[in-house]
Protein backbone atom coordinates (compact mmCIF):
# COMPACT_ATOMS: atom_id res chain seq x y z
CA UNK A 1 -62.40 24.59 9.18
CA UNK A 2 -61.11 22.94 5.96
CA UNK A 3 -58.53 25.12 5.94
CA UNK A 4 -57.31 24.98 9.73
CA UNK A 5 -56.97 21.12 9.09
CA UNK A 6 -54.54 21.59 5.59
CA UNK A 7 -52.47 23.50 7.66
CA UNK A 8 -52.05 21.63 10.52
CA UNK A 9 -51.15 18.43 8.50
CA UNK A 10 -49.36 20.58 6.69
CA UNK A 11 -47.24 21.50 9.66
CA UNK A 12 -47.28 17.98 11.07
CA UNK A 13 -45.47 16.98 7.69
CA UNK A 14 -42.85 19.83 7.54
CA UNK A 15 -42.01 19.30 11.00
CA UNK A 16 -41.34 15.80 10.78
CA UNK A 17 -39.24 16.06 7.27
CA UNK A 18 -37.26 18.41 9.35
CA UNK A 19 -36.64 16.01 12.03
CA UNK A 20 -35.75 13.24 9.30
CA UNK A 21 -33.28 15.16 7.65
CA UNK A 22 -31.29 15.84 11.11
CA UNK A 23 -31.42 11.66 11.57
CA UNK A 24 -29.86 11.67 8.20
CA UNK A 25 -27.21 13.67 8.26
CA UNK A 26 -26.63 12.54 11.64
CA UNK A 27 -26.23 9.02 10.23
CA UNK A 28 -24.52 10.54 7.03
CA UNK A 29 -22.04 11.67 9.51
CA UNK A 30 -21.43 8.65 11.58
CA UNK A 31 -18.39 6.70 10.75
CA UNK A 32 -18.98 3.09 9.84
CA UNK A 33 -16.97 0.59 10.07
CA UNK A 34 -15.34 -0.88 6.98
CA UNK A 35 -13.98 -4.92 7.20
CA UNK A 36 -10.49 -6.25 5.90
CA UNK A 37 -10.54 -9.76 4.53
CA UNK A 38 -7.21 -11.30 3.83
CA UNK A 39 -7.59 -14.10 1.59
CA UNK A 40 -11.19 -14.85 2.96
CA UNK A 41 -9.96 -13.96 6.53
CA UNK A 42 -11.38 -11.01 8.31
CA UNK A 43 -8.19 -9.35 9.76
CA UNK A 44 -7.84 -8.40 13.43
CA UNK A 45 -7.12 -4.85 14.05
CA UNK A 46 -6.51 -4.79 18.45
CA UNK A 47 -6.25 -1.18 19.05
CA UNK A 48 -6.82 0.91 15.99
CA UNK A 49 -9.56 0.11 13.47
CA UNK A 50 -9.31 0.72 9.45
CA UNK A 51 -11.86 3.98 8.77
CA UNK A 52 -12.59 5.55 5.36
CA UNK A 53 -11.40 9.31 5.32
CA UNK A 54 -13.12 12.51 3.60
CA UNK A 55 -12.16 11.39 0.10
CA UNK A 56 -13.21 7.23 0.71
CA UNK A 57 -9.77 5.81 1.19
CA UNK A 58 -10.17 2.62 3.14
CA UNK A 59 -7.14 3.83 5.73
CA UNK A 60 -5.46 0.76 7.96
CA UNK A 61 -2.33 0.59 10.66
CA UNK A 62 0.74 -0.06 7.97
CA UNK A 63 2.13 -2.87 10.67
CA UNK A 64 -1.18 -5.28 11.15
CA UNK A 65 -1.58 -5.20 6.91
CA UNK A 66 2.10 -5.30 6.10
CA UNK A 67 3.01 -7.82 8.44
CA UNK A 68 0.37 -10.00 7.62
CA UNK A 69 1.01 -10.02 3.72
CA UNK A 70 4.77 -10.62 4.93
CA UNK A 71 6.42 -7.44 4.64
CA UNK A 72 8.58 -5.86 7.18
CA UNK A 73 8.01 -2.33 8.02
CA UNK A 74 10.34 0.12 9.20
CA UNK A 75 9.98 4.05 10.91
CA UNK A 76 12.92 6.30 10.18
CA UNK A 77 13.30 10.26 10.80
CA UNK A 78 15.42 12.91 9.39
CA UNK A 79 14.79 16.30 10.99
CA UNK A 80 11.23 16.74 10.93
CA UNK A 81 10.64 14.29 8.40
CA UNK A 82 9.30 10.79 9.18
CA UNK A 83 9.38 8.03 7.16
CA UNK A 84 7.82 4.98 6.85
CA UNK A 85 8.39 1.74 4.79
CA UNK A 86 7.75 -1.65 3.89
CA UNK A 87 10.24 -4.29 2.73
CA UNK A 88 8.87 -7.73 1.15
CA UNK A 89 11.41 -10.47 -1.05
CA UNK A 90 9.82 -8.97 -4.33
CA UNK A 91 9.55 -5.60 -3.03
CA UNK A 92 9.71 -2.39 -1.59
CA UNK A 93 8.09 0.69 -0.60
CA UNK A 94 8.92 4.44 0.76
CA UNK A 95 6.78 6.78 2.29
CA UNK A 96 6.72 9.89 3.75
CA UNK A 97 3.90 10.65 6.61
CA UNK A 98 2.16 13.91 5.41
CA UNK A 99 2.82 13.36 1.92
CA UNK A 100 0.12 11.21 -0.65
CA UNK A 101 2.76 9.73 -2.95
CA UNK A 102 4.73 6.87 -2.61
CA UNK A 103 7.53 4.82 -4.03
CA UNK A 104 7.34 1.47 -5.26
CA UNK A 105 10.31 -0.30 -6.05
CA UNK A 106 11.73 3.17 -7.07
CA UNK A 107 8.79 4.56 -9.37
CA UNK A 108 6.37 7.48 -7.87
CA UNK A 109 2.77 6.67 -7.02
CA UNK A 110 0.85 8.95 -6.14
CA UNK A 111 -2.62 7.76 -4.39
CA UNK A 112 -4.44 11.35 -3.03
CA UNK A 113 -4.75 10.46 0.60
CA UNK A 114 -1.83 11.35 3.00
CA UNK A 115 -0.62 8.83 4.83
CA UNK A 116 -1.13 10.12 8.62
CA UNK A 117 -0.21 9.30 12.48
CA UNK A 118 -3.70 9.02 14.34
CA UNK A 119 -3.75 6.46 17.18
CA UNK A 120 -0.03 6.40 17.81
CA UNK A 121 -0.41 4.62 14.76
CA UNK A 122 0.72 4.81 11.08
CA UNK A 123 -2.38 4.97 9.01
CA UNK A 124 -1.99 4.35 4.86
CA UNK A 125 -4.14 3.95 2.44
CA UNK A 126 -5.39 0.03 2.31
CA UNK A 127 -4.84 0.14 -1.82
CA UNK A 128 -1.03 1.59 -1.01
CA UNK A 129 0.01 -1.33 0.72
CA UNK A 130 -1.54 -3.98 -0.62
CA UNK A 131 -0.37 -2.83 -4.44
CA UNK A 132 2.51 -1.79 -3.25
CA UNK A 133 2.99 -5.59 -2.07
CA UNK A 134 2.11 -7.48 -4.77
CA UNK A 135 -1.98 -7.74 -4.44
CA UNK A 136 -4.96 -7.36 -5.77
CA UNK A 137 -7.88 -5.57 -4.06
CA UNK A 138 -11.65 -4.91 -4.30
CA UNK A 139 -14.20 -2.53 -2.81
CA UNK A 140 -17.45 -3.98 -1.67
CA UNK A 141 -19.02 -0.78 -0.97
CA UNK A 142 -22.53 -2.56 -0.09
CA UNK A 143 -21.19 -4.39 2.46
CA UNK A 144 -17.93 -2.15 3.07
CA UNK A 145 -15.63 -5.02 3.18
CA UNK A 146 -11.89 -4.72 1.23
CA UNK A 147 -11.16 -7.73 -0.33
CA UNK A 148 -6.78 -8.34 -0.56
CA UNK A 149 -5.81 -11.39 -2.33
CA UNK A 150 -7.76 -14.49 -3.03
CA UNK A 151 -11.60 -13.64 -3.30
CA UNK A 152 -12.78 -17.45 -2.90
CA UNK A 153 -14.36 -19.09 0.16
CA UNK A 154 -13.40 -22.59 0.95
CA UNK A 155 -15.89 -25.36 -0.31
CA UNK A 156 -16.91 -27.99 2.82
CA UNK A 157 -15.95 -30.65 -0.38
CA UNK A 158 -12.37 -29.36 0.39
CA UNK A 159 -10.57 -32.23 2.10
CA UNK A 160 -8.88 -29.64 4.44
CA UNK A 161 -12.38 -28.51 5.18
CA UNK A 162 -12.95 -29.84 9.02
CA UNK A 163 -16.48 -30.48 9.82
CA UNK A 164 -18.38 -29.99 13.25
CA UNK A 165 -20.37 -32.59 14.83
CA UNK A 166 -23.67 -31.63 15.33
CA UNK A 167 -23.31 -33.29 19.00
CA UNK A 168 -20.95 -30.52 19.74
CA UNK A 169 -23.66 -27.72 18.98
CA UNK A 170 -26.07 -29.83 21.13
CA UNK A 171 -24.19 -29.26 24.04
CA UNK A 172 -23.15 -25.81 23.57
CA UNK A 173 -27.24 -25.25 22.92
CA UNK A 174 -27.69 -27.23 26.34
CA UNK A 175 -25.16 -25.24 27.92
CA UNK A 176 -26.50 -21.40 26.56
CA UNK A 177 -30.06 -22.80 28.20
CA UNK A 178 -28.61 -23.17 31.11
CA UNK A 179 -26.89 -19.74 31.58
CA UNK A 180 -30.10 -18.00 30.28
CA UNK A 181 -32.22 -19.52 33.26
């Protein structure tokens, strides 16, 4: 009898570490999503989000990135070759799609990711572009936001700091009441 029980608790336990293990890889397999902050400001991505690839590159559309650090970016092909770059008044930067090197204002840089065309988009490495334009940027893998630029939130003792009347939540409160009944 003692014996029948130990093994069916011992099943009940093997079978349910099995089914664990399939919800974590299952989850290990699931793409997050990882969060650009420019300067404190989560960047808008419309129609093709930033993703980590197989090696943990934070990859994000060259355009939305360059654009908004104030770089122009421009698409050129020779043969089967196309290229991609970004052009800023203290630099510039060349790169080939398929290839993980790039050049920055003439020296080689090579980053281990290949810059790729997924989307009908351009997709680089985040570091590529923002280093490649003059910034600094950090990895918050906890929360998986990139950080580009300025790190520090605006205090509400900042004169430029606009503050909301509390009146103004009152009536969005009274107004979310009403829609819920």
């Amino acid at each position: 009898m003692k014996k029948l029980l130990l093994t069916v608790i011992a099943s009940m336990l093997t079978v349910s570490l099995i089914g664990s293990g399939n919800e974590a890889v299952a989850a290990a397999s699931t793409p997050k999503q990882v969060e650009v902050l420019l300067n404190t400001v989560k960047m808008k991505f419309p129609d093709a989000k930033p993703f980590q690839d197989g090696q943990g590159s934070v990859m994000v559309p060259i355009r939305f990135v360059s654009e908004a650090l104030g770089a122009k970016v421009m698409y050129s092909k020779e043969g089967k070759v196309s290229k991609v770059g970004m052009v800023s008044t203290d630099h510039k930067v060349d790169m080939t799609i398929g290839q993980t090197s790039a050049l920055f204002d003439g020296q080689k840089k090579d980053y281990g990711t290949q810059i790729i065309l997924k989307q009908n988009r351009t997709f680089v490495p985040l570091r590529l572009v923002s280093e490649g334009l003059g910034q600094k940027v950090e990895w918050d893998k906890i929360g998986r936001w990139v950080w580009i630029g300025n790190k520090e939130f605006r205090s509400t003792d900042d004169k430029a700091f606009k503050l909301t009347q509390l009146s103004d939540f009152k009536a969005l409160h009274k107004a979310l009441n009403i829609i819920k009944t």
